[in-house]
Protein backbone atom coordinates (compact mmCIF):
# COMPACT_ATOMS: atom_id res chain seq x y z
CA UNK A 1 0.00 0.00 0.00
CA UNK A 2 1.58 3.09 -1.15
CA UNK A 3 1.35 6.70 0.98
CA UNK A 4 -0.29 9.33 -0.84
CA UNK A 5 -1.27 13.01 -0.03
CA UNK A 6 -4.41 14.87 -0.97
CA UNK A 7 -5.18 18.36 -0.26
CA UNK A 8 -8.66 20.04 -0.43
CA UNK A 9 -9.58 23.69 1.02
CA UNK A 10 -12.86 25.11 1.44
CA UNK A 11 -14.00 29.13 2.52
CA UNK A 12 -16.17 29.82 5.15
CA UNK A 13 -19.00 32.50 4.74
CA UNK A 14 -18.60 33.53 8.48
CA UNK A 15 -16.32 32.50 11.12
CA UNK A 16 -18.64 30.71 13.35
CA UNK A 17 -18.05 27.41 15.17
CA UNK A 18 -21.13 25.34 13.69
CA UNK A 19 -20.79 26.65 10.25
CA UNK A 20 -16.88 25.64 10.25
CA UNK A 21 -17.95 22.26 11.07
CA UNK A 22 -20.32 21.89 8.70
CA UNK A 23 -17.96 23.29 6.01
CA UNK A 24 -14.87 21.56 7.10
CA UNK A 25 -16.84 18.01 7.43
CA UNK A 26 -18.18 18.91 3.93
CA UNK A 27 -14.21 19.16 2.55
CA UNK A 28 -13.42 15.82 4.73
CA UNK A 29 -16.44 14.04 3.34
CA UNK A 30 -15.77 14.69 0.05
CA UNK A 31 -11.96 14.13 -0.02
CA UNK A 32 -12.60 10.78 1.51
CA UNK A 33 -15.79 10.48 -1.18
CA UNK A 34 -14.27 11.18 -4.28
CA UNK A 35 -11.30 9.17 -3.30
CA UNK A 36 -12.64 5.95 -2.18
CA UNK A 37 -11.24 6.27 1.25
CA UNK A 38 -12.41 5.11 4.60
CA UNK A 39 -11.56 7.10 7.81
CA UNK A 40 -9.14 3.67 8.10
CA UNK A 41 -7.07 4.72 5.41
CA UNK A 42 -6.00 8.03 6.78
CA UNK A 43 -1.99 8.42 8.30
CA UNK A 44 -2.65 11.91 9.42
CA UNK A 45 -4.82 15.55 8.69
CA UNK A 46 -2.86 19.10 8.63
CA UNK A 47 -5.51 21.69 9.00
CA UNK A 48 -4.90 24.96 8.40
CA UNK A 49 -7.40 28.26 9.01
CA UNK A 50 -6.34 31.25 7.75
CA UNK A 51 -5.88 34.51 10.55
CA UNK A 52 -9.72 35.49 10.47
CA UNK A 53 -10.70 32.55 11.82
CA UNK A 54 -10.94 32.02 15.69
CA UNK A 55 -14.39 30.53 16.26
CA UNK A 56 -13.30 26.60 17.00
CA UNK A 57 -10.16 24.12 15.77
CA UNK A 58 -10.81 22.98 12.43
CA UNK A 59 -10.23 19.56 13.50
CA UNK A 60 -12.78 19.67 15.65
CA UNK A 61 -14.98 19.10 12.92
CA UNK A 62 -13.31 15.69 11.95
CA UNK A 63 -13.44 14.07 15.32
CA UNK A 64 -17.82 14.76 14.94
CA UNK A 65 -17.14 12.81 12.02
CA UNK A 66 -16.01 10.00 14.02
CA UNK A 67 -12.47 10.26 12.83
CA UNK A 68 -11.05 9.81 16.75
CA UNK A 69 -7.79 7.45 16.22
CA UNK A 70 -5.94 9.78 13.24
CA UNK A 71 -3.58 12.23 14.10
CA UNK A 72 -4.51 15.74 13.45
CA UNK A 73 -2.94 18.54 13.98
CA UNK A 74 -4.02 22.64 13.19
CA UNK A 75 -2.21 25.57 12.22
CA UNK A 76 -2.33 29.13 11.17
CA UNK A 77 -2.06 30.29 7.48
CA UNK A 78 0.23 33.15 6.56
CA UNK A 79 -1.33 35.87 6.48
CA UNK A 80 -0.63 37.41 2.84
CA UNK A 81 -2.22 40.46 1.93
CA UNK A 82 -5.34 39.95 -0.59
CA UNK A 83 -5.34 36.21 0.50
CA UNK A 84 -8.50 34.23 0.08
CA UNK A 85 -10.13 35.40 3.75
CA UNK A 86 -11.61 32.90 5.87
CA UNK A 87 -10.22 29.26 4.09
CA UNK A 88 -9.50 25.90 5.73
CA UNK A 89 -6.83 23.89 4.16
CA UNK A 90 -6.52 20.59 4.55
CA UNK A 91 -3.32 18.13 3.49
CA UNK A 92 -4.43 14.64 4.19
CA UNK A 93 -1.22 11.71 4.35
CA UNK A 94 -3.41 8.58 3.20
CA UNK A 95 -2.98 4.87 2.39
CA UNK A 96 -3.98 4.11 -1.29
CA UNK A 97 -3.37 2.20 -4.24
CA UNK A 98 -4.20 4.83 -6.42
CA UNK A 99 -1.32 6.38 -8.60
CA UNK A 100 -0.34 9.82 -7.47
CA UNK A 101 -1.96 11.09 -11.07
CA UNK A 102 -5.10 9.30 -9.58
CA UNK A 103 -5.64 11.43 -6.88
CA UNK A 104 -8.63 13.67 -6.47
CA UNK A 105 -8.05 17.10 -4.80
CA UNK A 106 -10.84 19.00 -3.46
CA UNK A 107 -11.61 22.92 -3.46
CA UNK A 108 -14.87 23.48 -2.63
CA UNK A 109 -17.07 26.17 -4.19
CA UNK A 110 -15.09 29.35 -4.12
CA UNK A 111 -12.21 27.84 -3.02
CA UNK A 112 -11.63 26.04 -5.94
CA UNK A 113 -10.04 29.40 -7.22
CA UNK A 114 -7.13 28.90 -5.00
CA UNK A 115 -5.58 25.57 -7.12
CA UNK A 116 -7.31 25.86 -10.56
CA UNK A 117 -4.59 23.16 -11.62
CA UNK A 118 -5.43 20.27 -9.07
CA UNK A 119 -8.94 21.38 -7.70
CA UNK A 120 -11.82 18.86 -9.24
């Protein structure tokens, strides 16, 4: 089983804690979704949150989701003038026998603007 890493990012209308777990377990769902993965296939999550946000841990979202044995770990974005406001990034470390080229990405709705290349 190889190791393979997906990334996926999603922006928030408002930085609230219940609408940052519904977006951020929309991003998880759908990374896992589109790439045939179980929560059991999952090495590790890096969240992100970019300096606007301060309601609640992005990971917090994952562990409603019933992922509770994964590593996970958050982290601040730079904060870049005329960044993308209010975006969770996620870089997932997976187990997969998909080929790297295999891969699906996911940027949610507006977010898909930040990796035009990779986003599907």
């Amino acid at each position: 089983m190889a190791v393979r890493a997906v990334r996926g990012a999603v922006q928030l209308e408002r930085d609230e804690a219940g609408h940052m777990d519904e977006r951020v377990g929309e991003l998880l769902t759908a990374v896992l979704e589109r790439n045939g993965l179980t929560a059991d296939d999952l090495i590790s999550v890096w969240f992100t949150a970019t300096p606007d946000l301060h309601s609640d841990f992005p990971a917090a979202a994952a562990r409603k989701l019933g992922i509770v044995d994964v590593p996970l770990i958050c982290a601040q974005e730079l904060d870049i003038e005329g960044a993308m406001p209010r975006v969770v990034r996620i870089l997932a470390h997976i187990e997969s026998e998909r080929p790297r080229a295999d891969i699906a990405h996911v940027y949610l709705g507006t977010a898909g603007a930040l990796r035009k290349d990779i986003a599907q």
